[in-house]
C-alpha atoms as a PDB file:
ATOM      1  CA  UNK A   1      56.030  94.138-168.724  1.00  0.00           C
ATOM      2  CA  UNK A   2      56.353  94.511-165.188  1.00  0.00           C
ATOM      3  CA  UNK A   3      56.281  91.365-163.178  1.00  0.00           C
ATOM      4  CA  UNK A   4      54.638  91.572-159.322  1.00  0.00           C
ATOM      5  CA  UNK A   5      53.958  89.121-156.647  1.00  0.00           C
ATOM      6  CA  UNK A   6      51.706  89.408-153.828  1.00  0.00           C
ATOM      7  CA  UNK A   7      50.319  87.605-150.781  1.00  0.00           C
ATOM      8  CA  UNK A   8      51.362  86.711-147.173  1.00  0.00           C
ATOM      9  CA  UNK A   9      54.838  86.110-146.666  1.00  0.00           C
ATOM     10  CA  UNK A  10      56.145  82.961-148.553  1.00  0.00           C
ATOM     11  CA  UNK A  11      52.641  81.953-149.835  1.00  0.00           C
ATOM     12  CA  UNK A  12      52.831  84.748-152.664  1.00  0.00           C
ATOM     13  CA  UNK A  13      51.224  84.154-156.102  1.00  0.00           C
ATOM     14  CA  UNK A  14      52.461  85.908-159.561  1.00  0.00           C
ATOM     15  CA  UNK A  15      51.165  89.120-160.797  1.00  0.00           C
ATOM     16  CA  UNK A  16      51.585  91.469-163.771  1.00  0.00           C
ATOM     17  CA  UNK A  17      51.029  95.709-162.882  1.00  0.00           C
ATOM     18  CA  UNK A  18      48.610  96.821-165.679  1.00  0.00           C
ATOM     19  CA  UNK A  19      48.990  99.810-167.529  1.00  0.00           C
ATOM     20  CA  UNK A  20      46.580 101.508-165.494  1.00  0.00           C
ATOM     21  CA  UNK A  21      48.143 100.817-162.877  1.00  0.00           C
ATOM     22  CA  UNK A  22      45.946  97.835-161.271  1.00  0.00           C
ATOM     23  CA  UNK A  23      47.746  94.479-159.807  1.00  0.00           C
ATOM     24  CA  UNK A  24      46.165  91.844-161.961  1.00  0.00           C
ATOM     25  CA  UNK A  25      46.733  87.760-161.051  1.00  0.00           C
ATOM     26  CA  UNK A  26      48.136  85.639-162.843  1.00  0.00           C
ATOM     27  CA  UNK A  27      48.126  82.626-160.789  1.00  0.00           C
ATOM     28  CA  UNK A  28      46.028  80.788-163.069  1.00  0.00           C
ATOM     29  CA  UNK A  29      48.612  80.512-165.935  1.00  0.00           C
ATOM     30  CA  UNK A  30      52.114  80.180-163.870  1.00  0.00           C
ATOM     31  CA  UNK A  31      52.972  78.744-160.080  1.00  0.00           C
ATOM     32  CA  UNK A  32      55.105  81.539-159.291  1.00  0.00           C
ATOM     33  CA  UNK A  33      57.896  83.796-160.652  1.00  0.00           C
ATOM     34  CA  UNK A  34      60.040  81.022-159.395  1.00  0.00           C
ATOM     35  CA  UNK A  35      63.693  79.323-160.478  1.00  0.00           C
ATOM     36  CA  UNK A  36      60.967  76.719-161.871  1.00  0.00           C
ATOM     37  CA  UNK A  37      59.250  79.087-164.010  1.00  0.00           C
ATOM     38  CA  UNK A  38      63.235  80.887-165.759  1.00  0.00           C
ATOM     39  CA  UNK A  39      64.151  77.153-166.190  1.00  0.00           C
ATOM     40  CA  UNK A  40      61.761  76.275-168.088  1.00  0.00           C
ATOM     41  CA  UNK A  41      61.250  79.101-170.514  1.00  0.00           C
ATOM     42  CA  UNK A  42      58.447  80.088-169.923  1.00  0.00           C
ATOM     43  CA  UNK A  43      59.858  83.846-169.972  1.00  0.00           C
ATOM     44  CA  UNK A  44      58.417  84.423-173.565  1.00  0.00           C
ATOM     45  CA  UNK A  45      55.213  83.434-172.864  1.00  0.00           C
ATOM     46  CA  UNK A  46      54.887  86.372-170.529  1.00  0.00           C
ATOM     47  CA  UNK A  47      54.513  88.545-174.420  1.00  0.00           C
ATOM     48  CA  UNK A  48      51.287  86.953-175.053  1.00  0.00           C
ATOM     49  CA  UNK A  49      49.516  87.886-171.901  1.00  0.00           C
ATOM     50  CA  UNK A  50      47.091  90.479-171.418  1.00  0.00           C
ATOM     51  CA  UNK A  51      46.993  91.568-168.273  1.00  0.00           C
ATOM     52  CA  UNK A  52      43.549  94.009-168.971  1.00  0.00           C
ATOM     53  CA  UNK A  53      41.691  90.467-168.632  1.00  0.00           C
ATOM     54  CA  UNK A  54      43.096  89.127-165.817  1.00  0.00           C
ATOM     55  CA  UNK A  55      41.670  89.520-162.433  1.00  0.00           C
ATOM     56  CA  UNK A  56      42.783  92.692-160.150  1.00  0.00           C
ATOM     57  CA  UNK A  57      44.020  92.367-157.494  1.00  0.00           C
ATOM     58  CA  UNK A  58      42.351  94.472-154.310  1.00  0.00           C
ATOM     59  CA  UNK A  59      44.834  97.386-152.905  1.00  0.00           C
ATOM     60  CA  UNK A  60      44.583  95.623-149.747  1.00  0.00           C
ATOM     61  CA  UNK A  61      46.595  93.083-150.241  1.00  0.00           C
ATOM     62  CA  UNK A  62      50.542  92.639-149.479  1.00  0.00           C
ATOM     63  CA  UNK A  63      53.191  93.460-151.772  1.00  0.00           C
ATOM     64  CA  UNK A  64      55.288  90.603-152.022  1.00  0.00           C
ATOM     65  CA  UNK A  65      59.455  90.746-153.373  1.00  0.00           C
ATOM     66  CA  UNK A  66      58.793  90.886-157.209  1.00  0.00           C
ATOM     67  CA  UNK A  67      60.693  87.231-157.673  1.00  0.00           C
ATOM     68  CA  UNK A  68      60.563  84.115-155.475  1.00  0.00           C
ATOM     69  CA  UNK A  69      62.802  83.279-153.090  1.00  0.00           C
ATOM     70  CA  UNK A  70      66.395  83.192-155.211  1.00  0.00           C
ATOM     71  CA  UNK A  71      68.818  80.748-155.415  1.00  0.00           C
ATOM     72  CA  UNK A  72      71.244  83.178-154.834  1.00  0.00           C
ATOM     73  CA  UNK A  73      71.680  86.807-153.991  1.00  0.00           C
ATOM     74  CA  UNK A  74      75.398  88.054-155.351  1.00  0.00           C
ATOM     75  CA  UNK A  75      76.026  91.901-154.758  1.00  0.00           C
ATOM     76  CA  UNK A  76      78.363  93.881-156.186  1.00  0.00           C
ATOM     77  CA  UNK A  77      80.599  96.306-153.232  1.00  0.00           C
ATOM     78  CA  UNK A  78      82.370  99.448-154.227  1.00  0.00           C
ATOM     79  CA  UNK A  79      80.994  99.611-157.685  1.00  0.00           C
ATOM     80  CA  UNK A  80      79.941 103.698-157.427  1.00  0.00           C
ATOM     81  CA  UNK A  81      82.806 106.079-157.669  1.00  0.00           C
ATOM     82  CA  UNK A  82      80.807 108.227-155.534  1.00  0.00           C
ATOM     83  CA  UNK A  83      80.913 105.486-152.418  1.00  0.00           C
ATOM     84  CA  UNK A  84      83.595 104.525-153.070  1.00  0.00           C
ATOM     85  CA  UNK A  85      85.473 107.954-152.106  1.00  0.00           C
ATOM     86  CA  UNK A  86      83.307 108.266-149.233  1.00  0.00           C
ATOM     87  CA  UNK A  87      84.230 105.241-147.951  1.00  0.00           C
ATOM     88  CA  UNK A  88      87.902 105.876-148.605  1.00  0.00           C
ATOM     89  CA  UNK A  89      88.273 103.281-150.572  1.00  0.00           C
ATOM     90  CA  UNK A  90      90.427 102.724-154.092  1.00  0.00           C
ATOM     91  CA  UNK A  91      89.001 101.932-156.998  1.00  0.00           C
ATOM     92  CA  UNK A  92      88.650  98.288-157.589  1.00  0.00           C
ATOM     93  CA  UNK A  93      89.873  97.038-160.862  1.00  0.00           C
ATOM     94  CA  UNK A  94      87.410  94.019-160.784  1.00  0.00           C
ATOM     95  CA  UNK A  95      84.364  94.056-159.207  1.00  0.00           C
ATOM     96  CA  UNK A  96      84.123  92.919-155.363  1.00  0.00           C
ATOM     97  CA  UNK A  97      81.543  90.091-155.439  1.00  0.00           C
ATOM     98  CA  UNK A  98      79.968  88.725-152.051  1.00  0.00           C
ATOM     99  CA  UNK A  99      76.700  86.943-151.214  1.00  0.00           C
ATOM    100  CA  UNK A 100      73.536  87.140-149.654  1.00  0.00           C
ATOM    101  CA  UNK A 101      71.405  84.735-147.999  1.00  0.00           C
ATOM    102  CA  UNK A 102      67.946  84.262-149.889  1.00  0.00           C
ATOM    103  CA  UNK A 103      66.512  84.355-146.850  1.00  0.00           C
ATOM    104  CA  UNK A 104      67.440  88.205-146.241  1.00  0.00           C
ATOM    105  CA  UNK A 105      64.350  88.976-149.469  1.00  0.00           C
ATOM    106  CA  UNK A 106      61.351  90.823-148.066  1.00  0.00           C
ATOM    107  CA  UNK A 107      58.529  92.593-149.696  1.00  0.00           C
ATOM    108  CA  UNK A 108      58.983  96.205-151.061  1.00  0.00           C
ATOM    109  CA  UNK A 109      56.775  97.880-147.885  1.00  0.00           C
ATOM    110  CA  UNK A 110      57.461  95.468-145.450  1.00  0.00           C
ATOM    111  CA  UNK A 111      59.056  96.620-142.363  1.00  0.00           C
ATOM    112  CA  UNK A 112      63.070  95.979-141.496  1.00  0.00           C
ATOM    113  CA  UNK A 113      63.833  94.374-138.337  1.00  0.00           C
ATOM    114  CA  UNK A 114      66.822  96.126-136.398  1.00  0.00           C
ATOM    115  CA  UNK A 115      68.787  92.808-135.562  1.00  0.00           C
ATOM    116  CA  UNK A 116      69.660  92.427-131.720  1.00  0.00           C
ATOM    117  CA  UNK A 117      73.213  94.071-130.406  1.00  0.00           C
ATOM    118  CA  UNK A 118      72.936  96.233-133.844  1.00  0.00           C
ATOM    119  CA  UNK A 119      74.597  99.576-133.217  1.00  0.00           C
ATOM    120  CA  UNK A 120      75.170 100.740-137.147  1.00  0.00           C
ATOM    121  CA  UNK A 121      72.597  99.287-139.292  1.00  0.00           C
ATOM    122  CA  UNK A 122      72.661 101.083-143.010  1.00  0.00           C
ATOM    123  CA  UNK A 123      70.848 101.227-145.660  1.00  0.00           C
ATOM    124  CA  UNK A 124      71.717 100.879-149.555  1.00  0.00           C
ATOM    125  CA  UNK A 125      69.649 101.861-152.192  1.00  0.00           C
ATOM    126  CA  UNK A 126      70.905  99.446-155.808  1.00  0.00           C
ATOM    127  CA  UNK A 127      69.478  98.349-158.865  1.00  0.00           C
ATOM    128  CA  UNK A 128      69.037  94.742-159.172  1.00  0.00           C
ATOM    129  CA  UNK A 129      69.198  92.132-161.621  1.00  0.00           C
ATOM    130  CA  UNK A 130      67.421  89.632-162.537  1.00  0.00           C
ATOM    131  CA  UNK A 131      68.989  86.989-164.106  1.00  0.00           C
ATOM    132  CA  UNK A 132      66.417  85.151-167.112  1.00  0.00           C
ATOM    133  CA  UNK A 133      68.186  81.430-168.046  1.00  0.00           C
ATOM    134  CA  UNK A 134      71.354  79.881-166.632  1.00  0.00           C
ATOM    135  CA  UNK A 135      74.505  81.318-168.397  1.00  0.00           C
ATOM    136  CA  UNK A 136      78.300  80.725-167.375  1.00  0.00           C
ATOM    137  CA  UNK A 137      81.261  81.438-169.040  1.00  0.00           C
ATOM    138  CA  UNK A 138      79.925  84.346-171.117  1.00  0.00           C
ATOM    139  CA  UNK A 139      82.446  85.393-173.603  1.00  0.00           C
ATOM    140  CA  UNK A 140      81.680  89.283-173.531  1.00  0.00           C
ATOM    141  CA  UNK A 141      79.142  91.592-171.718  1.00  0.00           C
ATOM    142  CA  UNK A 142      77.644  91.868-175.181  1.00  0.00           C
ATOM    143  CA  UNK A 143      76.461  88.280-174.846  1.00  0.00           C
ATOM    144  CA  UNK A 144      75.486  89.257-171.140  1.00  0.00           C
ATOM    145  CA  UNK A 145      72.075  91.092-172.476  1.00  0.00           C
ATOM    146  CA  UNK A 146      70.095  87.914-173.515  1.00  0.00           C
ATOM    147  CA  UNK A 147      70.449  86.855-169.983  1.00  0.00           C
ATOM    148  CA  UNK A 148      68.514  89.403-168.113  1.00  0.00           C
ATOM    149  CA  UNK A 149      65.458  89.405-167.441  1.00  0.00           C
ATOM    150  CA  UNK A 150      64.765  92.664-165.786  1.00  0.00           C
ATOM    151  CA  UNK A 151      65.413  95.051-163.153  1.00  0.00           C
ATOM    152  CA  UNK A 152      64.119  95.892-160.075  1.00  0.00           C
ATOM    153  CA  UNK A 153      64.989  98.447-156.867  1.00  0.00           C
ATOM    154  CA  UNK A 154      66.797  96.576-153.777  1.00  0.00           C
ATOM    155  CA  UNK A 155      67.853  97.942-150.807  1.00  0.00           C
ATOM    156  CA  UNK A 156      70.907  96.181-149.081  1.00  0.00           C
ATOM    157  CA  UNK A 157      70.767  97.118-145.223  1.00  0.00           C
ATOM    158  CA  UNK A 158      73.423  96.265-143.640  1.00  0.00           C
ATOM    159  CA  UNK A 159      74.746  96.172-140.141  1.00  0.00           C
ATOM    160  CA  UNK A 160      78.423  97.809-140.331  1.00  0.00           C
ATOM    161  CA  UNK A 161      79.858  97.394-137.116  1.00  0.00           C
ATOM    162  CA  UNK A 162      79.213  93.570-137.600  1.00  0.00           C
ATOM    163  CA  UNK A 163      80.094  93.741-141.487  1.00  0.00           C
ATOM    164  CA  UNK A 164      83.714  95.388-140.200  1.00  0.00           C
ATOM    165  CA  UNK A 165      84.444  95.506-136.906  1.00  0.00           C
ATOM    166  CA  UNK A 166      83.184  91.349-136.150  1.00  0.00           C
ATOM    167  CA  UNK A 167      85.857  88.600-136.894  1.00  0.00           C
ATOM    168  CA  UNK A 168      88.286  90.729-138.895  1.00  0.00           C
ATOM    169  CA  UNK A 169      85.669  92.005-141.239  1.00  0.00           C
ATOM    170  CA  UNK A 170      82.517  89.688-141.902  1.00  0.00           C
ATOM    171  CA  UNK A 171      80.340  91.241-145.010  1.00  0.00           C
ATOM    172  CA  UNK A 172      78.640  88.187-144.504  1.00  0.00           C
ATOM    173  CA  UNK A 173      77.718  88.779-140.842  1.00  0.00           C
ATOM    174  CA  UNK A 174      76.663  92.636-141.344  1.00  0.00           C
ATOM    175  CA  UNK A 175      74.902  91.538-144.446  1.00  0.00           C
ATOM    176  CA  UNK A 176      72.784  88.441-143.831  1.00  0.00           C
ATOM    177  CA  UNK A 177      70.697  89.395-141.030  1.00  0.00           C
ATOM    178  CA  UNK A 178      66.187  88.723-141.569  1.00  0.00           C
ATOM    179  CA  UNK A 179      64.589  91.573-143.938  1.00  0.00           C
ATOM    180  CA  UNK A 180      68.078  93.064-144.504  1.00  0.00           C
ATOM    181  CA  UNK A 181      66.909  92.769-148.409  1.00  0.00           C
ATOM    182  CA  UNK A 182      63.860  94.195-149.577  1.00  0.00           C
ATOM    183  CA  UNK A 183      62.880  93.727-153.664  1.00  0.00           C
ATOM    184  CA  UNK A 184      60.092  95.220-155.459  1.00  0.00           C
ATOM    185  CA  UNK A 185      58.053  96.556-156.380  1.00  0.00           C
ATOM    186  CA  UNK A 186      57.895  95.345-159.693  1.00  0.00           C
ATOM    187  CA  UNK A 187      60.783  93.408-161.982  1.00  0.00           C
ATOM    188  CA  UNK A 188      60.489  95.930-165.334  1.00  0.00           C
ATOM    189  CA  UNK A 189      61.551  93.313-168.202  1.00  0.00           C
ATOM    190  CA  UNK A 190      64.425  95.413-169.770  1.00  0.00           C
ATOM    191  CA  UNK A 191      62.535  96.320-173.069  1.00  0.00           C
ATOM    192  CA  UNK A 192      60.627  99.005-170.320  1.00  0.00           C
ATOM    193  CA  UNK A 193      64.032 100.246-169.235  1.00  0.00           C
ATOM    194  CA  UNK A 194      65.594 102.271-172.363  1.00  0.00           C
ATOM    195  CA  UNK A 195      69.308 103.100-170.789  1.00  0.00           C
ATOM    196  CA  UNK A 196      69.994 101.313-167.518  1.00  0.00           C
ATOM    197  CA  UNK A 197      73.311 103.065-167.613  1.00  0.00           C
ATOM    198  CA  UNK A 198      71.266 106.461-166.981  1.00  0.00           C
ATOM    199  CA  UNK A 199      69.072 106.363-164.474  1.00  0.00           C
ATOM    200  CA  UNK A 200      68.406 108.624-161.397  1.00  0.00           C
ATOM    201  CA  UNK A 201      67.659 107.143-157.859  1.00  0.00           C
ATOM    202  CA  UNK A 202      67.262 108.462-154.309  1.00  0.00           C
ATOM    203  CA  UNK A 203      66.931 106.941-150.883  1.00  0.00           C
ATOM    204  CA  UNK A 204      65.603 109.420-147.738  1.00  0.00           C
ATOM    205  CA  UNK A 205      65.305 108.513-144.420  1.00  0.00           C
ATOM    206  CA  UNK A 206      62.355 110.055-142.448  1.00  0.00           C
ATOM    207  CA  UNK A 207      61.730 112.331-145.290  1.00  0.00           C
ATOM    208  CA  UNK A 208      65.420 113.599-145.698  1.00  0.00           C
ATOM    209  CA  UNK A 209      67.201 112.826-148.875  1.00  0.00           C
ATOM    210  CA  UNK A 210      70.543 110.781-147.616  1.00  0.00           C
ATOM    211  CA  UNK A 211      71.664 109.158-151.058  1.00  0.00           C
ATOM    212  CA  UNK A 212      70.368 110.583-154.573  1.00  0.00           C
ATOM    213  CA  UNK A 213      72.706 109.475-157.326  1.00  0.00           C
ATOM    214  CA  UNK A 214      72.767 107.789-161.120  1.00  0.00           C
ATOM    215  CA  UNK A 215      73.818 104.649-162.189  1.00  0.00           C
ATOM    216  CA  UNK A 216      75.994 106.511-164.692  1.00  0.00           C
ATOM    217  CA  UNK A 217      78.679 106.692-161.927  1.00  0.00           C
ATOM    218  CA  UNK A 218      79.113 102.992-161.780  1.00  0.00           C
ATOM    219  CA  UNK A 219      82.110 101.517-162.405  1.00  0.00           C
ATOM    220  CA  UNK A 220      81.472  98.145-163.497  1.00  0.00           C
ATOM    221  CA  UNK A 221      77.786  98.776-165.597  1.00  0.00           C
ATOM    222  CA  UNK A 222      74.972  95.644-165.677  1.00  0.00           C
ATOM    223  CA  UNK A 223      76.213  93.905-168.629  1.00  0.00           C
ATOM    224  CA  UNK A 224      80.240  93.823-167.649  1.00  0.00           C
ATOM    225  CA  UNK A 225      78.626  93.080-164.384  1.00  0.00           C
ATOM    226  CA  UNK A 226      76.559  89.511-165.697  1.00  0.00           C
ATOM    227  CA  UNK A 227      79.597  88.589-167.783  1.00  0.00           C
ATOM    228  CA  UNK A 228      82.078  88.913-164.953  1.00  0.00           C
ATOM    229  CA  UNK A 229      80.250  87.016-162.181  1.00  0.00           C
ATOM    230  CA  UNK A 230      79.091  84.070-165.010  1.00  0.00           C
ATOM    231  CA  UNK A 231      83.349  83.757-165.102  1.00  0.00           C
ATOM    232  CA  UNK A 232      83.087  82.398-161.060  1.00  0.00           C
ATOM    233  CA  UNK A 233      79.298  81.233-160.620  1.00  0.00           C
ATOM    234  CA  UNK A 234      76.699  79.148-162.889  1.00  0.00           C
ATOM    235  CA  UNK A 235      73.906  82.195-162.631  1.00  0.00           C
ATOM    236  CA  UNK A 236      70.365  80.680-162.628  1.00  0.00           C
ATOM    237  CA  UNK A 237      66.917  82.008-163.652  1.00  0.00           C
ATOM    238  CA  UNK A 238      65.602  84.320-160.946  1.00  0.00           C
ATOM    239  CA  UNK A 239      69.190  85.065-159.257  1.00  0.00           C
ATOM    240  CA  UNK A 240      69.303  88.470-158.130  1.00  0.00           C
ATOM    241  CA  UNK A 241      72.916  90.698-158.755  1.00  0.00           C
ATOM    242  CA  UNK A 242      72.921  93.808-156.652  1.00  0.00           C
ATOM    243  CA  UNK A 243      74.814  96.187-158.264  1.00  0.00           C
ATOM    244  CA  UNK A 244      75.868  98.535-155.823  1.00  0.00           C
ATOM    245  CA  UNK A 245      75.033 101.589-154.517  1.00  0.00           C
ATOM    246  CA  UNK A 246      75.885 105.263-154.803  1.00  0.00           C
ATOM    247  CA  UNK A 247      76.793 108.133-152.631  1.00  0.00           C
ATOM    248  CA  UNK A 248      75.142 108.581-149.139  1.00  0.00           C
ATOM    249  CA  UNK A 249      75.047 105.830-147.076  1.00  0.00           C
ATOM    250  CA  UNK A 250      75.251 106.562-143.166  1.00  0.00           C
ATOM    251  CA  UNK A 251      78.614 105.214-142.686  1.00  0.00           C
ATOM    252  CA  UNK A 252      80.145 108.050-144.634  1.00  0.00           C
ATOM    253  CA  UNK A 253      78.409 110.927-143.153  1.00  0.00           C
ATOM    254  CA  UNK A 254      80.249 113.382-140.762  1.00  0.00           C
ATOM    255  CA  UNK A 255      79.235 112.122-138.353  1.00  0.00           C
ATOM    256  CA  UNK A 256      77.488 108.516-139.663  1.00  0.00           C
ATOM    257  CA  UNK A 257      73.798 108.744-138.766  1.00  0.00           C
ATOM    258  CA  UNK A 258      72.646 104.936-138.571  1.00  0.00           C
ATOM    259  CA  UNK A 259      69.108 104.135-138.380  1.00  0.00           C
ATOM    260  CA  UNK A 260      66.897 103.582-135.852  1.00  0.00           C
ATOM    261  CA  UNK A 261      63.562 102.145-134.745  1.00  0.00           C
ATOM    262  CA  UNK A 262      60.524 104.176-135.405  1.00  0.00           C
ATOM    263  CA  UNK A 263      62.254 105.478-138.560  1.00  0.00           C
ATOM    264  CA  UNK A 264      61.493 104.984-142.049  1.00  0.00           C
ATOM    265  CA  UNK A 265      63.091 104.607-145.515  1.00  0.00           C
ATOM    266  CA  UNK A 266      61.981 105.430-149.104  1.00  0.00           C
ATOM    267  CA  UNK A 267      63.868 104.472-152.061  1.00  0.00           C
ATOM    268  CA  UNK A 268      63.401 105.101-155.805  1.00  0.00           C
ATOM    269  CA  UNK A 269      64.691 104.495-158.859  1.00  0.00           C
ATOM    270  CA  UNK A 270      63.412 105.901-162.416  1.00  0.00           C
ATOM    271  CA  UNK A 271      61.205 103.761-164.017  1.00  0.00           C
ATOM    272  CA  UNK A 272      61.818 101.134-161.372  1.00  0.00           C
ATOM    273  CA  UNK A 273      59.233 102.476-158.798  1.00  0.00           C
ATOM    274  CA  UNK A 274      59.062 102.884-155.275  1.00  0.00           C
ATOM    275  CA  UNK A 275      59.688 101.236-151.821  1.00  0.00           C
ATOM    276  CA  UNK A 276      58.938 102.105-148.521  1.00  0.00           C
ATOM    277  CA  UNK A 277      60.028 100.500-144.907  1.00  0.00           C
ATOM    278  CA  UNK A 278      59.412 100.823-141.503  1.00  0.00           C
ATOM    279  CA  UNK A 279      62.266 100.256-138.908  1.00  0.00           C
ATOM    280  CA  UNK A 280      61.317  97.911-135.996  1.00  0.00           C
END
């Protein structure tokens, strides 16, 4: 199934995307795809839905991020072999974990905001996770499978010259800014995904191709990836894990081309759909 929200901005209702294609509501039968809504398991329930009966929703209305408002976003740096040349950076033996704020989650075709004093902001095309039920202390990645839920596309801007240059090196600061996180546009629950460890994606900015790479080159895959970060963190339904990104990314061109206003990004990933933002 693929799971869809929609709505204005933090008033959002859930949605299922039909087979033909249609938004249908589901509002009637859950609140929201919510922390509320993993915790209680109502996950299964989503099998006996048909979404041909429920209503459809016009083509007018927004796209909203395809889960609520997380308890946590946790991304995943370095973890393409591919970036992590370009960056000029080793390969990390463990996966470099940092967080961020829930508040950086934005619709899939809403526009970015260009934060003020930003000279390098960046853009980062990943597949996300979505975590199902709570799960900590895994004992192997092979365990880590009945804890997803799905996957989804997310692009992690980010503002480098505050992420590296601020403070001694703040991911936090270059990574936390409003919209710097948009997610959508649908969560595809992972019997619609049949190798997550193969799939093509591509980022282009204005129409130009900057990043088009496979989640083959990742280091650390999904599953090593939910069994890892359960080892540090209690995960919780509708958590979000970033997984990284490939190849591309303005920093490492010669030289870096950051983004600017008027611009516009398009990211997608196969079978994951697509996303679109304005820069403002």
């Amino acid at each position: 199934m693929k799971l869809i929200r929609f709505g204005e901005f933090r008033k959002e209702k859930p949605g299922l995307l039909a087979n033909d294609g249609s938004r249908r509501d589901c509002s009637s039968l859950f609140e929201d795809w919510n922390s509320s809504f993993f915790a209680d398991g109502n996950f299964d329930m989503l099998k006996s839905v048909d979404s041909e009966k429920l209503p459809v929703i016009p083509q007018t209305v927004r796209w909203g991020s395809c889960v609520a408002r997380p308890g946590k976003v946790v991304c995943v740096g370095l973890n393409y072999k591919g970036h992590a040349a370009e960056t000029k950076a080793q390969i990390p033996k463990e996966p470099v974990l940092f967080l961020k704020a829930a508040n950086t989650v934005i619709g899939p075709y809403d526009n970015v905001v260009i934060p003020k004093n930003s000279v390098k902001t960046d853009y980062e095309i990943e597949i996300a996770i979505i975590i199902k039920k709570e799960c900590r202390y895994l004992n192997s990645e092979k365990e880590a499978g009945e804890y997803i839920g799905g996957y989804t596309i997310s692009n992690d801007v980010s503002e480098r010259e505050f992420q590296k240059e601020r403070g001694g090196g703040q991911w936090t600061k270059g990574k936390c800014c409003d919209t710097f996180n948009p997610v959508g546009p649908f969560m595809a629950t992972t019997d619609e995904i049949t190798d997550v460890n193969n799939l093509w994606m591509k980022l282009s900015v204005n129409g130009q191709i900057r990043q088009n790479g496979n989640t083959a080159d990742m280091i650390f895959n999904p599953f090593f990836l939910v069994y890892h970060i359960s080892q540090f963190m209690t995960l919780e339904g509708g958590d979000i894990i970033s997984t990284g990104t490939p190849a591309g990314v303005a920093m490492g061109m010669n030289p870096p081309v950051f983004l600017k206003k008027g611009e516009f990004m398009e990211l997608e990933i196969q079978g994951l759909g697509k996303q679109k933002q304005l820069l403002v």
